[in-house]
Protein backbone atom coordinates (compact mmCIF):
# COMPACT_ATOMS: atom_id res chain seq x y z
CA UNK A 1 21.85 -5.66 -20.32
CA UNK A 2 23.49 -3.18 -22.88
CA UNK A 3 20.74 -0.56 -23.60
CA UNK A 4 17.95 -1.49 -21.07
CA UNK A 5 16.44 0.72 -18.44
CA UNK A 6 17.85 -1.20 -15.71
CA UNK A 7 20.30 0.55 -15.01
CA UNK A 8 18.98 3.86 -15.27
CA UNK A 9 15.84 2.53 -12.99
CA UNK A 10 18.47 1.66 -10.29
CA UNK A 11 19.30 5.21 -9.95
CA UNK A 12 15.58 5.68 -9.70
CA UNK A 13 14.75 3.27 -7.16
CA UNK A 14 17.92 4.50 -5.38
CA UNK A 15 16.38 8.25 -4.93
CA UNK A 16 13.05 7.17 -3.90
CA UNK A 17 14.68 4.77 -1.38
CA UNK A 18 16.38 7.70 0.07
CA UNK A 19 13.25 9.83 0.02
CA UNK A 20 11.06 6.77 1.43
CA UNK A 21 13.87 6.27 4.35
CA UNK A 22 13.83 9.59 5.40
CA UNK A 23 10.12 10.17 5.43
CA UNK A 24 9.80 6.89 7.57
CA UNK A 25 12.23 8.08 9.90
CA UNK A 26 10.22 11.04 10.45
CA UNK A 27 7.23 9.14 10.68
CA UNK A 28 9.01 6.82 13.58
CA UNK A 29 9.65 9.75 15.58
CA UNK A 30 6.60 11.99 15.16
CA UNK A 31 3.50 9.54 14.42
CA UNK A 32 1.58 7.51 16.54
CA UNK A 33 2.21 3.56 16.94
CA UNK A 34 5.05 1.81 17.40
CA UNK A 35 8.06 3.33 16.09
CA UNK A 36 9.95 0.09 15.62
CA UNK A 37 8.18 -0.38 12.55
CA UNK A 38 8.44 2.94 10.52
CA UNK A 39 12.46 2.43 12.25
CA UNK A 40 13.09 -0.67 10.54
CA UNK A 41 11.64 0.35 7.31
CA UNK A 42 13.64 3.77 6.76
CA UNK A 43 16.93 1.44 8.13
CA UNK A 44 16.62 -0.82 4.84
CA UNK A 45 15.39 1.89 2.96
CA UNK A 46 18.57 3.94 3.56
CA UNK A 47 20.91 1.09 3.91
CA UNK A 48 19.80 0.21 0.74
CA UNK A 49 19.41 3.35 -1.28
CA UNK A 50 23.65 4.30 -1.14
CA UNK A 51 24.29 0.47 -2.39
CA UNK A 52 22.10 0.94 -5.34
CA UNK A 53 23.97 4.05 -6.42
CA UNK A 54 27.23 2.24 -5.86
CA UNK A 55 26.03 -0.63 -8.21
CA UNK A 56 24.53 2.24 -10.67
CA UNK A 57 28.47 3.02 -10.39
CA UNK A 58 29.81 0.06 -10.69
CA UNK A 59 27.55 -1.58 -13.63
CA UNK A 60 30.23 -0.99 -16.49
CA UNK A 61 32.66 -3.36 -14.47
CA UNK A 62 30.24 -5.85 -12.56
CA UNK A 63 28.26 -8.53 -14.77
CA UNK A 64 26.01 -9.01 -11.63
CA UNK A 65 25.08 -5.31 -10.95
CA UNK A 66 21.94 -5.39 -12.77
CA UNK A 67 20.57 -8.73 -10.87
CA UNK A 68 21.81 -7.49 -7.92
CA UNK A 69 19.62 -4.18 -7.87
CA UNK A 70 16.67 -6.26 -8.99
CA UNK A 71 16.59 -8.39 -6.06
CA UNK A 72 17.98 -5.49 -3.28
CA UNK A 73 14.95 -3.00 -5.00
CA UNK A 74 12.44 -6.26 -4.96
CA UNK A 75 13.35 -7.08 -1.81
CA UNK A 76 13.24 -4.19 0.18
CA UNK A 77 10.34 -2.66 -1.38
CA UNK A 78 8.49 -6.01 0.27
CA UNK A 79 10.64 -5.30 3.44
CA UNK A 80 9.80 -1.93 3.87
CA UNK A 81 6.78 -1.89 2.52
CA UNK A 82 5.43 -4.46 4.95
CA UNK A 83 6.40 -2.52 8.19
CA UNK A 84 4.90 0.52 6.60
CA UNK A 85 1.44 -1.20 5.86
CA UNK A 86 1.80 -2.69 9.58
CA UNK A 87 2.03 0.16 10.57
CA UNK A 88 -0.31 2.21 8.82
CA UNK A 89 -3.15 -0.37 8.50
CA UNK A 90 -2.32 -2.69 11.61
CA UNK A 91 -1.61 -5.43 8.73
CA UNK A 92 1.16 -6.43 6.45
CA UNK A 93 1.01 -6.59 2.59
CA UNK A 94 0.24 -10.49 2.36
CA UNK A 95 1.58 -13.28 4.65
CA UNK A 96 5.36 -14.09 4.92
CA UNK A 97 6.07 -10.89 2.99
CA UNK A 98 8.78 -9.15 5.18
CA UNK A 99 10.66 -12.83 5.04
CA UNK A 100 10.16 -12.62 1.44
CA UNK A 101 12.01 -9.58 0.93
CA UNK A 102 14.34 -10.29 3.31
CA UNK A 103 15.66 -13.14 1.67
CA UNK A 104 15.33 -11.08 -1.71
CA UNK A 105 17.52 -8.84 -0.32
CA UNK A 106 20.32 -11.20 1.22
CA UNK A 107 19.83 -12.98 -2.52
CA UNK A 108 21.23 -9.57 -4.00
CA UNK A 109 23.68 -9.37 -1.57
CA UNK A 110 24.76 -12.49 -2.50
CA UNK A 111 25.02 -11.41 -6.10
CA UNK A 112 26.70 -8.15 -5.16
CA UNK A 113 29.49 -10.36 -3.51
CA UNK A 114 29.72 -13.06 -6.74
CA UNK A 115 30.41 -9.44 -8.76
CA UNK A 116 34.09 -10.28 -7.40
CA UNK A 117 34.60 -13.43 -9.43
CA UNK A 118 32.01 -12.08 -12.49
CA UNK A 119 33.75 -9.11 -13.85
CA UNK A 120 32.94 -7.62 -17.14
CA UNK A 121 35.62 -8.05 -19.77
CA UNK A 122 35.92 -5.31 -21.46
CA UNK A 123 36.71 -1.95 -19.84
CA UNK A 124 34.17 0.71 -19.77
């Protein structure tokens, strides 16, 4: 992906990740509702966030980086964004949508890990 925005989107997502994850947390502790929600969406926001910037990193050196941030942004955007709309309209995005990006995001995971065994070959 020599030339695309992908990687320089990564970097993106990665900041507004970070922004989203601390705004939630703040929302957790000083909005109404139930906290759990806003909790567990600034969690995978900022568990998330650092990883992308670490693949933004590592994307001269691992063939998977680029599917790998397309399925952790995918799938916590769903994530997050589903506990957010719970808790803001008292309803998710659209049913099984949290699972969704859950899986999206143990999918890129996944693809972080194969980076191991799928290195690029030239050095960058």
């Amino acid at each position: 992906m020599e030339g695309s925005i992908a990687r320089p989107a990564t970097l993106f997502f990665a900041g507004i990740l970070g922004v989203a994850g601390v705004a939630s947390a703040a929302l957790a502790s000083h909005a109404g509702g139930d906290p759990r929600l806003m909790g567990g969406a600034s969690a995978m926001c900022l568990a998330h966030a650092p990883a992308l910037v670490a693949l933004y990193a590592a994307w001269p050196k691992v063939r998977t980086a680029a599917l790998a941030a397309i399925l952790l942004i995918a799938g916590t955007l769903l994530f997050a964004g589903d506990l957010a709309m719970r808790h803001a309209a008292g309803h998710g995005l659209f049913p099984m949508s949290a699972p969704s990006g859950g899986m999206l995001m143990m999918a890129g995971w996944l693809m972080v890990a194969l980076g191991a065994f799928f290195r690029q070959h030239r050095e960058a």
